[in-house]
Protein backbone atom coordinates (compact mmCIF):
# COMPACT_ATOMS: atom_id res chain seq x y z
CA UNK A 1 58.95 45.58 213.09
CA UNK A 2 56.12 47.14 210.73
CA UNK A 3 55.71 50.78 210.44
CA UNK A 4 53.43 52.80 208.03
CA UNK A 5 55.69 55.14 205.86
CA UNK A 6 54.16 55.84 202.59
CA UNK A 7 54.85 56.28 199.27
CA UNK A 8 57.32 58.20 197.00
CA UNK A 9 57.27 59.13 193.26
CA UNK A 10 60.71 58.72 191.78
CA UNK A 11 64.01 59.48 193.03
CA UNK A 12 65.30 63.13 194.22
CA UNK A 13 66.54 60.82 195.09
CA UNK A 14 63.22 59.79 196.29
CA UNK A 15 61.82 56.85 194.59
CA UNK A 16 59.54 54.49 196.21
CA UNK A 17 59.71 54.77 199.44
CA UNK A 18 56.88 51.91 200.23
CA UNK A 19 53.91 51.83 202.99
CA UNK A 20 55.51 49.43 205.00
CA UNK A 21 58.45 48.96 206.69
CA UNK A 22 60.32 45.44 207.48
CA UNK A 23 63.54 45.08 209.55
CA UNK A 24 65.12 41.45 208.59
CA UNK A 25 67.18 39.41 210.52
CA UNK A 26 70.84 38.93 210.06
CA UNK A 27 71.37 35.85 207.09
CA UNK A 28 72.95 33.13 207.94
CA UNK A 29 76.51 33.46 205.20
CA UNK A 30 76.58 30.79 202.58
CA UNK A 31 77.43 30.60 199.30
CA UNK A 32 74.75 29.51 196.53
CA UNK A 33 73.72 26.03 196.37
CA UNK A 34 73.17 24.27 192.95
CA UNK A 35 69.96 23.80 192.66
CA UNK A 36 67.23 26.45 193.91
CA UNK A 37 63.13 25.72 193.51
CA UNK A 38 60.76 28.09 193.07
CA UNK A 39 57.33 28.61 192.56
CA UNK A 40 55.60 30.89 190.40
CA UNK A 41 52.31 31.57 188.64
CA UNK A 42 53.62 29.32 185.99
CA UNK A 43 54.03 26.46 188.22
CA UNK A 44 57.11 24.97 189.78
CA UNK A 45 60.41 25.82 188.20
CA UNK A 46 63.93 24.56 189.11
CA UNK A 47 66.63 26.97 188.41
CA UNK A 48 70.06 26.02 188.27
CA UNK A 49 72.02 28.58 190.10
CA UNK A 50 75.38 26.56 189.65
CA UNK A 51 76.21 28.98 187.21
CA UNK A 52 76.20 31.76 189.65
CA UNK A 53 78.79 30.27 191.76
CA UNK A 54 80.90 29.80 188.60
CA UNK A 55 80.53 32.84 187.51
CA UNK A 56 81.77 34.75 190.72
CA UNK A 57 84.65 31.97 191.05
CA UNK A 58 85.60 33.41 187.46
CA UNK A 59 85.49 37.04 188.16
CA UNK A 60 87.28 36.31 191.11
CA UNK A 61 90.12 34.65 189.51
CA UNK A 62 90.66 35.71 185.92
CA UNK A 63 88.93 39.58 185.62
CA UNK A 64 91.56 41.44 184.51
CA UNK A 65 90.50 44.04 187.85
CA UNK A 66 92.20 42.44 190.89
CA UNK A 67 91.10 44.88 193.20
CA UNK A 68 87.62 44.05 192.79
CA UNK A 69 85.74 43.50 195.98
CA UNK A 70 83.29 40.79 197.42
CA UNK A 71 80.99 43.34 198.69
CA UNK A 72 81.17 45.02 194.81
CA UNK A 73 80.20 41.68 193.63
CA UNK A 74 77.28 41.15 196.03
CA UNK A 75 75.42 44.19 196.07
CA UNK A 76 75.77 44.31 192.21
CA UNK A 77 74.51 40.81 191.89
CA UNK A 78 71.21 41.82 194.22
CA UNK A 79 71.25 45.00 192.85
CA UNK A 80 70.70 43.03 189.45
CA UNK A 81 68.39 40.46 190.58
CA UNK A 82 65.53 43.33 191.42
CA UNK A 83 66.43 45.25 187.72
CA UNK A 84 65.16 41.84 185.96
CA UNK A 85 61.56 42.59 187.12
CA UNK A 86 61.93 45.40 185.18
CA UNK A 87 60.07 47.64 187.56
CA UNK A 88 61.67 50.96 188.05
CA UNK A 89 60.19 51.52 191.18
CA UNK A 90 61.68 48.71 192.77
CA UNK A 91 64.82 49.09 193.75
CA UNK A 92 67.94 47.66 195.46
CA UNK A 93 70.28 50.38 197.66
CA UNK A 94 73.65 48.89 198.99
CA UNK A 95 74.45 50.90 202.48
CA UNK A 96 75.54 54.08 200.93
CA UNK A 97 72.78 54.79 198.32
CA UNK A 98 70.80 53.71 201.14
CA UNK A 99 71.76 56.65 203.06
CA UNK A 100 71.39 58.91 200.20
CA UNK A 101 68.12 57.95 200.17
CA UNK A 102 67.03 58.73 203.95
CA UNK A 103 68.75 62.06 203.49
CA UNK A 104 66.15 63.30 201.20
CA UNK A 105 63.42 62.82 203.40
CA UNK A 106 65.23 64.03 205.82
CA UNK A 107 65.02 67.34 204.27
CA UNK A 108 68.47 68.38 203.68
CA UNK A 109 71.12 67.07 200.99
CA UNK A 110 73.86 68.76 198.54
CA UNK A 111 72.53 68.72 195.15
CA UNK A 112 71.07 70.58 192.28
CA UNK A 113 67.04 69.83 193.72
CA UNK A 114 65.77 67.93 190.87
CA UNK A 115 63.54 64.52 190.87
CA UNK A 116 63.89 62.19 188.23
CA UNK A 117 62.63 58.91 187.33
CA UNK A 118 63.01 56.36 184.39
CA UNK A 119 60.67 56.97 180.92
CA UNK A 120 60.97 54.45 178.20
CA UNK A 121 64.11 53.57 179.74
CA UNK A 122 65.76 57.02 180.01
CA UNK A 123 66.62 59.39 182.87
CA UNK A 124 63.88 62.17 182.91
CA UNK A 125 63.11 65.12 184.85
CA UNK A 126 59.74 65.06 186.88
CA UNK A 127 60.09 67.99 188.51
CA UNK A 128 62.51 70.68 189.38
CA UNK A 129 61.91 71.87 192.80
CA UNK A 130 61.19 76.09 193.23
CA UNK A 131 64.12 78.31 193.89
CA UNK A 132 67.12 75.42 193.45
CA UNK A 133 69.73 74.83 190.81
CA UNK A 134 68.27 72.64 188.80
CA UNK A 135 64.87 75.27 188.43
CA UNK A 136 67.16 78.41 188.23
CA UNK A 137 69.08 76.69 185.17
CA UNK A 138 65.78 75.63 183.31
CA UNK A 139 64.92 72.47 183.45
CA UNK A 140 61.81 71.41 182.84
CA UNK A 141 59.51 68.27 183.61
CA UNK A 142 59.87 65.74 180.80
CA UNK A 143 63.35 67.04 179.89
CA UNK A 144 65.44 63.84 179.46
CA UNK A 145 68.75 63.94 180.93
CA UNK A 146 71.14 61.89 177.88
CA UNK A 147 74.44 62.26 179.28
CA UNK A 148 75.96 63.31 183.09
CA UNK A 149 79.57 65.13 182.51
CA UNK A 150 79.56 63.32 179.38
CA UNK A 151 78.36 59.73 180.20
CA UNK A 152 75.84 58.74 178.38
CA UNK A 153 72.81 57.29 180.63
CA UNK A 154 70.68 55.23 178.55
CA UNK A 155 70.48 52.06 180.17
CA UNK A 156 71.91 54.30 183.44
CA UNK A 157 69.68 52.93 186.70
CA UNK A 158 68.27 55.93 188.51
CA UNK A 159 70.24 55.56 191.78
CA UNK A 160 73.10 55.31 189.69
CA UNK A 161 72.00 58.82 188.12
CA UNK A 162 71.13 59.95 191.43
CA UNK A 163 75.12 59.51 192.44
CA UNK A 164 76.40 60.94 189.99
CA UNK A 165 74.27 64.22 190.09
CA UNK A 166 74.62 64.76 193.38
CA UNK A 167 77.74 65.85 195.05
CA UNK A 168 79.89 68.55 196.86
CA UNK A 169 78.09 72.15 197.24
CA UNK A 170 79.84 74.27 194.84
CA UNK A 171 80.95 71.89 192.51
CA UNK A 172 79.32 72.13 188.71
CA UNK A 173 77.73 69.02 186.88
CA UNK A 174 77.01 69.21 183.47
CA UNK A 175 73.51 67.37 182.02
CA UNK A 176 73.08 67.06 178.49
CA UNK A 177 69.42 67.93 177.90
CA UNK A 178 66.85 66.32 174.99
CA UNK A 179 63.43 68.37 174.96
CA UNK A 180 60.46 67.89 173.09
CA UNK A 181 60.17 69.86 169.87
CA UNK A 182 63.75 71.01 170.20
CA UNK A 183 66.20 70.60 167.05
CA UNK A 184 68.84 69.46 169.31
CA UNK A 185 70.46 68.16 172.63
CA UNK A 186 72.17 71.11 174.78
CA UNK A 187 74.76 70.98 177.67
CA UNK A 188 73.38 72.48 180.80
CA UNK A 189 76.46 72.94 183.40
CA UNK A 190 74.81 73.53 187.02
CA UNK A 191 76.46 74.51 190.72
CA UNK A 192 75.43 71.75 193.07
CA UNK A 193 74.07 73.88 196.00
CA UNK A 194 72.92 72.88 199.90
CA UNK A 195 68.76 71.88 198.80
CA UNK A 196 66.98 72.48 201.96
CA UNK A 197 63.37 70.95 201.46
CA UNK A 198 60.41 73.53 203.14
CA UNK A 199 57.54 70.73 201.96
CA UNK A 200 55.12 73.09 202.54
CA UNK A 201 54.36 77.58 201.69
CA UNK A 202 51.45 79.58 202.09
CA UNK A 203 50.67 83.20 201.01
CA UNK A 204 47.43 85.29 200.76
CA UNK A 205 45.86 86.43 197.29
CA UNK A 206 43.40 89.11 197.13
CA UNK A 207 41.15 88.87 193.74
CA UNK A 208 38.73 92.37 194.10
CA UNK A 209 36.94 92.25 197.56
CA UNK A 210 38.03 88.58 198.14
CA UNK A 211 40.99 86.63 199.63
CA UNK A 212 42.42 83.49 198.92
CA UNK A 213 45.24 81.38 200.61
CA UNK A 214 47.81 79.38 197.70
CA UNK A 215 49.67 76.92 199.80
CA UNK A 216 52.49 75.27 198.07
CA UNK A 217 53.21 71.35 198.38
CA UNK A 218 56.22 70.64 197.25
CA UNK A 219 56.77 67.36 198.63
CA UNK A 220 55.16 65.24 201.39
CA UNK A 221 58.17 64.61 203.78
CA UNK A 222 57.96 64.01 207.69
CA UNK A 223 57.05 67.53 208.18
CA UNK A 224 54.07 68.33 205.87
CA UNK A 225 51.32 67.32 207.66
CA UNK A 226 52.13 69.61 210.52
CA UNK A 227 53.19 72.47 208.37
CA UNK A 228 49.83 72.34 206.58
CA UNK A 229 47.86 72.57 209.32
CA UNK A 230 49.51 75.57 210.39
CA UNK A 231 48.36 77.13 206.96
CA UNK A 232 44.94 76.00 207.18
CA UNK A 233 44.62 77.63 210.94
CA UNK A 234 45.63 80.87 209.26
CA UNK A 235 43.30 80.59 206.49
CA UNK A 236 40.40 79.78 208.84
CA UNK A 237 41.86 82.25 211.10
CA UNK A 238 41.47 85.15 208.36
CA UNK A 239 38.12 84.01 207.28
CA UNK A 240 39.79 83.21 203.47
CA UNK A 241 37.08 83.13 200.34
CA UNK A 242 38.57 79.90 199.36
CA UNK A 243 42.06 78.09 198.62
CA UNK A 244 44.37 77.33 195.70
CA UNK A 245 46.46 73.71 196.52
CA UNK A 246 49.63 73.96 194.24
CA UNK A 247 50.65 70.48 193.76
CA UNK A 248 52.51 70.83 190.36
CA UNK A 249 56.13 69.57 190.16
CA UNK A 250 55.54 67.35 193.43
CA UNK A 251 56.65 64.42 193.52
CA UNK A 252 55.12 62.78 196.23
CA UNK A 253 56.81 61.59 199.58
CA UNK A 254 54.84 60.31 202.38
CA UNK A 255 51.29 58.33 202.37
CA UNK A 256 50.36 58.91 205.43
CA UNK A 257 51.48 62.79 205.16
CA UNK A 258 49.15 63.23 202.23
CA UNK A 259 46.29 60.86 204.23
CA UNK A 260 46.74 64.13 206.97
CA UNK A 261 46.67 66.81 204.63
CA UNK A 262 43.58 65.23 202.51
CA UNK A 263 41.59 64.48 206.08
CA UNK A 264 40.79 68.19 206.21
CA UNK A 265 38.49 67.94 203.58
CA UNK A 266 37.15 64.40 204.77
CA UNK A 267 37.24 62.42 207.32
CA UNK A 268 35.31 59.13 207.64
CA UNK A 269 35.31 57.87 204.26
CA UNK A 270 38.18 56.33 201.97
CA UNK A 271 40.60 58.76 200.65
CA UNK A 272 42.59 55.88 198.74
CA UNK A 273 42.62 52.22 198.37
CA UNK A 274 45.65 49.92 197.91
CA UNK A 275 45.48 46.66 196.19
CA UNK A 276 48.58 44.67 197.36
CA UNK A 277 49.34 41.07 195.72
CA UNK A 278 46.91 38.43 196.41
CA UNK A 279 44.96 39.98 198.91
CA UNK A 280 41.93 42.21 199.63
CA UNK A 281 41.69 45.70 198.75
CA UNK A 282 42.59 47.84 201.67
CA UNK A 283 40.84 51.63 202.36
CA UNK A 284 42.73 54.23 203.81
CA UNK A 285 41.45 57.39 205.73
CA UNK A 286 40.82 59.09 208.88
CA UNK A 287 38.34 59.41 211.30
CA UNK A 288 38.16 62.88 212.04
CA UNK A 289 40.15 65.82 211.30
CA UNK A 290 37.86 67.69 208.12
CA UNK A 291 38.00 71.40 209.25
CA UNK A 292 38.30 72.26 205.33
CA UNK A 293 35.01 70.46 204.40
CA UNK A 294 33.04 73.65 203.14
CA UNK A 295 36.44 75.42 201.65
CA UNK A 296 35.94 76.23 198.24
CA UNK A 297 39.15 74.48 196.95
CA UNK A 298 41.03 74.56 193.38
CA UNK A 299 43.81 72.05 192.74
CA UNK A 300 46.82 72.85 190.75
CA UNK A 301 48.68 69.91 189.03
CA UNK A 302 50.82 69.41 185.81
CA UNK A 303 53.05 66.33 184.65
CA UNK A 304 55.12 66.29 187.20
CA UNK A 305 52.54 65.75 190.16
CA UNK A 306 53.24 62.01 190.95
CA UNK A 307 52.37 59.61 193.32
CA UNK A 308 51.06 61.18 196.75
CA UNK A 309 50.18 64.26 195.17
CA UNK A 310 48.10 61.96 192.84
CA UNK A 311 46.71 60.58 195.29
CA UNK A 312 45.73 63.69 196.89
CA UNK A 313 44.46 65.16 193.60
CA UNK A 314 42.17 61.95 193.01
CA UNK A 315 40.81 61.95 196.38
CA UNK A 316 39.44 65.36 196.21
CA UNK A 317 38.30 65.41 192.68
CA UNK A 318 36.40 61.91 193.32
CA UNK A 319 35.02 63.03 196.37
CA UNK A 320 33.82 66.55 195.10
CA UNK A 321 35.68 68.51 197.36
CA UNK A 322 38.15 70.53 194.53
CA UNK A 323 38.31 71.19 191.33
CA UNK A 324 41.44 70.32 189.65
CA UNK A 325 42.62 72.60 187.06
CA UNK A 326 45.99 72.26 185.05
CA UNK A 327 47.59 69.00 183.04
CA UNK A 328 47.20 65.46 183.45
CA UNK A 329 49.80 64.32 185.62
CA UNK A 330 52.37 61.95 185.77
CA UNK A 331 50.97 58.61 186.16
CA UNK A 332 52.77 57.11 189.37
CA UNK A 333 50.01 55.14 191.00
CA UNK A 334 52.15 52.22 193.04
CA UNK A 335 53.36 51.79 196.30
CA UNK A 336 56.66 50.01 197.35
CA UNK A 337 57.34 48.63 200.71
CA UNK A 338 60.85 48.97 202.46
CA UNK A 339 62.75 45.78 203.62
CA UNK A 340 65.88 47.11 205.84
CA UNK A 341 68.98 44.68 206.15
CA UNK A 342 71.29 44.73 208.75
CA UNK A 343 74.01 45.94 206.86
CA UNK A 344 72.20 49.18 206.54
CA UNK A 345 71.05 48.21 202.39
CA UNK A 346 67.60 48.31 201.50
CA UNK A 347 64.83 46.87 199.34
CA UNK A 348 62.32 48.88 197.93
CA UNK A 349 59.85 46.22 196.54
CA UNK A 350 56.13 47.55 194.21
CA UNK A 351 53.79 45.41 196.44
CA UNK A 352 50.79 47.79 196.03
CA UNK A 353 48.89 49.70 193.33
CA UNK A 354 46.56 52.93 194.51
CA UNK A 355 42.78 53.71 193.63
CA UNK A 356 40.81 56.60 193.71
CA UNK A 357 37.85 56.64 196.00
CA UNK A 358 36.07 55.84 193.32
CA UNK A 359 38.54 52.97 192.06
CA UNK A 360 40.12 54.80 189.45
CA UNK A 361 43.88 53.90 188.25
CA UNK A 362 46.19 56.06 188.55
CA UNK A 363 49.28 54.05 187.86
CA UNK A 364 50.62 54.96 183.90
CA UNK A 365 46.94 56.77 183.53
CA UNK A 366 47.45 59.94 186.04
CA UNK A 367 44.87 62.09 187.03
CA UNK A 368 42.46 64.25 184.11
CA UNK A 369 42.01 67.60 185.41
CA UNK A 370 38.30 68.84 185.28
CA UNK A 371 39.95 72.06 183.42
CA UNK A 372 43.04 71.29 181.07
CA UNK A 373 45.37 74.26 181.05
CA UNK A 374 48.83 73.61 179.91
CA UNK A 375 51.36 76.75 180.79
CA UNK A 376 52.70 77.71 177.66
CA UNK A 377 56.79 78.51 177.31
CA UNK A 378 56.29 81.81 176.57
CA UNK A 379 54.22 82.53 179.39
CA UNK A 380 56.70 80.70 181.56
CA UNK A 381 58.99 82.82 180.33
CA UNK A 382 57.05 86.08 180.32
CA UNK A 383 56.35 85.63 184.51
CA UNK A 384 52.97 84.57 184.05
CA UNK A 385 50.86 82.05 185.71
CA UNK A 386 47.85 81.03 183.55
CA UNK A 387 47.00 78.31 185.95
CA UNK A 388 47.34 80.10 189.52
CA UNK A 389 45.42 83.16 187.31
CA UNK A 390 42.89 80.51 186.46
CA UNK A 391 42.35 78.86 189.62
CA UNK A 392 42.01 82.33 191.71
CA UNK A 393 39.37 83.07 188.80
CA UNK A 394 37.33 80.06 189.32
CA UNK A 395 37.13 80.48 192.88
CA UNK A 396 36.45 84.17 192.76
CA UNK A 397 33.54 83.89 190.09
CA UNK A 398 32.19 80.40 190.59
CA UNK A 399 33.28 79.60 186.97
C-alpha cells in the first residue's frame, strides 16, 4: 500500500519521514548465502557475504557477552548496512525506535522538545521548540551536543541520541554543549518534561492604524494544515493589513501539510518539484484553495528552518508571493520514503531531492532571504525581536 506522507527535517526525533509509504511482505527466514550479485552504476559486482555468516557464527560462540541476542545482532547488522551510505537522513529503526518515531508526529512524547540532526558528523541542535525544556535552558540552533550524561557522541547515530535524550518526565539529562565563539564546552542539566506539539499559533499585531496576524509554524504534523486555515479565516475575517509567517526553528514535518498551507497563496501552479532516482521530475501543488493570493505576506526564517519549512519559504519567495526576511536556513532539501516491515521496524530511505518552483536547490544550499537579519545574542537576551520588528515594518511601510 502507497500513501503520500511527506517529508521531515531531522530527528525530534523527526528525521526523514519520506513521501511515500510501502508496507512489505513478511521475508521468507534464511540465513545469508555465500555469494550475493549486485548491480550498480559501476557495473556488476559479486560480493562475498560468506564472511557475514562467519562473523555472526563467531559472535555467537566466542563474544565474551553470552546474553547477546539474535534480534540485537540483526537489527544492528541492518541498522549498519543503511549507515554505510553515509546519508544521515536515511535511516534504519528496529520496532522500538520505530515507535519513538510515530510518537512525534503524533504530537505528544516525554522529552526536553529539541530537534537535532547530524553536522560534520556531530549531534547538533536545529531547533529548540518555544516554551519546552530544551528552549527554557538555552539552547540554541547550531549548538553541538558533545556528550549525553557524560558519553561522548561523536560518531553517536542520531536515533541513538534521540534514546538517550529522551526519557521519563521529571527525570534530568545532562548535554554537554560546544558553541560557536565560546572559549569552552559547558554542562547543561535539563528536566525531561511531557512536549505537547501545538504545530500551529496565531496572534494579532497592531503597527499605528494597521493590523497584522503572526502565525507561528512550528512544525508541519497531521494537524497543521487544518489549524492554519483556522488562522487564515480569522485574519480574513478581521480584514488584517497583511501577515507575518514565523517559520524559524521549524523543522519541517509533513509534505503534503506544507503543500496545504502554501495552496493559500497559489493554487494551480507548482509549489515544489521532486527529483527521485532515475526518473522524471515530478511537480507538486493544488488545484484550488489560494484565498491568501493578494495578502501582503513576510516570511520569517533562520538556520534552523529545514526541510518543509524550506520548502514553504522557496515556494513563496520564487513565486512572489512573500518576502522572506531573516537568515539563510538550514539546507535540508531531500525527501525519504518509509518502507514498514512486519515486525513493526522501519526504513527511512533519501529517494528524492526538492526544487523550488523555479528549480532552485535547496539541499546543503538553504534558502537566501531577500533581507538578511541575523538576531543578535544580546537582543535575544534583552526580549527583543529584530526580525518580527522588521517584518511588521516592511509590511506596514512597504519597505
Amino acid at each position: 500500500m502507497k500513501k503520500t506522507l511527506g517529508i521531515a527535517a531531522v530527528f525530534l526525533f523527526m528525521g526523514g519521514i519520506g513521501v511515500g509509504r510501502w508496507a512489505l511482505p513478511a521475508p521468507t527466514p534464511r540465513f545469508p548465502v555465500d555469494t550475493l550479485a549486485v548491480s550498480g552504476q559501476g557495473g556488476l559486482d559479486t560480493v562475498d557475504t560468506s564472511d557475514y555468516a562467519r562473523t555472526w557464527k563467531l559472535i555467537r560462540e566466542k563474544h565474551i557477552n553470552v546474553n547477546v541476542t539474535d534480534s540485537q545482532l540483526f537489527y544492528g547488522s541492518v541498522s549498519g548496512l543503511v549507515d554505510s551510505l553515509d546519508d544521515p537522513y536515511s535511516v534504519y529503526l528496529d520496532p522500538k525506535k520505530a515507535a519513538i518515531a510515530a510518537s512525534d508526529l503524533s504530537g505528544e512524547f516525554s522529552g526536553i522538545g529539541v530537534e537535532i540532526g547530524l553536522k560534520e558528523g556531530r549531534i547538533t541542535v536545529i531547533a529548540p521548540i518555544a516554551d519546552t525544556p530544551g528552549a527554557k535552558a538555552g539552547l540554541l540552533p547550531g549548538d553541538v551536543i558533545t556528550a549525553i550524561d557524560g558519553q561522548d557522541t561523536y560518531g553517536m547515530k542520531i536515533d541513538d541520541a534521540v534514546s538517550k535524550i529522551r526519557g521519563e518526565r521529571g527525570k534530568p539529562v545532562k548535554l554537554t554543549i560546544y558553541r560557536e565563539g565560546a572559549q569552552s564546552m559547558r554542562d547543561i542539566e535539563i528536566v525531561r518534561d511531557t512536549i505537547a506539539l501545538k504545530s500551529v499559533k496565531w496572534k494579532p499585531a497592531a503597527v499605528g492604524n494597521k493590523t497584522f496576524m503572526v502565525v507561528t509554524i512550528s512544525h508541519f504534523s497531521a494537524d497543521t494544515a487544518a489549524a492554519f486555515e483556522k488562522a487564515s479565516q480569522e485574519a480574513l475575517a478581521a480584514k488584517v493589513d497583511g501577515m507575518v509567517i514565523d517559520l524559524r526553528n521549524d523543522p519541517g514535518g509533513l509534505l503534503d501539510q506544507a503543500i496545504n498551507v502554501i495552496c493559500h497563496w497559489s493554487a494551480g501552479v507548482p509549489l515544489v518539484y521532486a527529483e527521485p532516482r532515475g526518473e522524471p521530475r515530478q511537480a507538486l501543488g493544488c488545484k484550488a484553495g489560494d484565498t491568501l493570493k493578494n495578502m501582503p505576506t513576510v516570511v520569517l526564517v533562520n538556520k534552523g528552518s529545514a526541510s518543509a519549512s524550506e520548502i514553504m519559504a522557496g515556494a513563496l519567495q520564487d513565486l512572489g508571493k512573500a518576502r522572506v526576511i531573516g537568515e539563510t536556513t538550514y539546507g535540508k532539501g531531500c525527501g525519504q520514503s518509509v518502507f514498514e516491515f512486519p515486525d513493526g521496524a522501519q526504513l527511512r530511505l533519501t529517494t528524492f531531492l526538492w526544487k523550488t518552483p523555479k528549480g532552485r536547490t535547496i539541499d546543503k544550499t538553504g534558502i537566501t532571504p531577500d533581507e538578511v537579519l541575523k538576531a543578535e545574542p544580546a537582543d535575544i537576551r534583552a526580549g527583543k525581536d529584530v526580525q518580527l520588528d522588521r517584518a511588521l515594518q516592511y509590511l506596514s511601510t512597504g519597505r
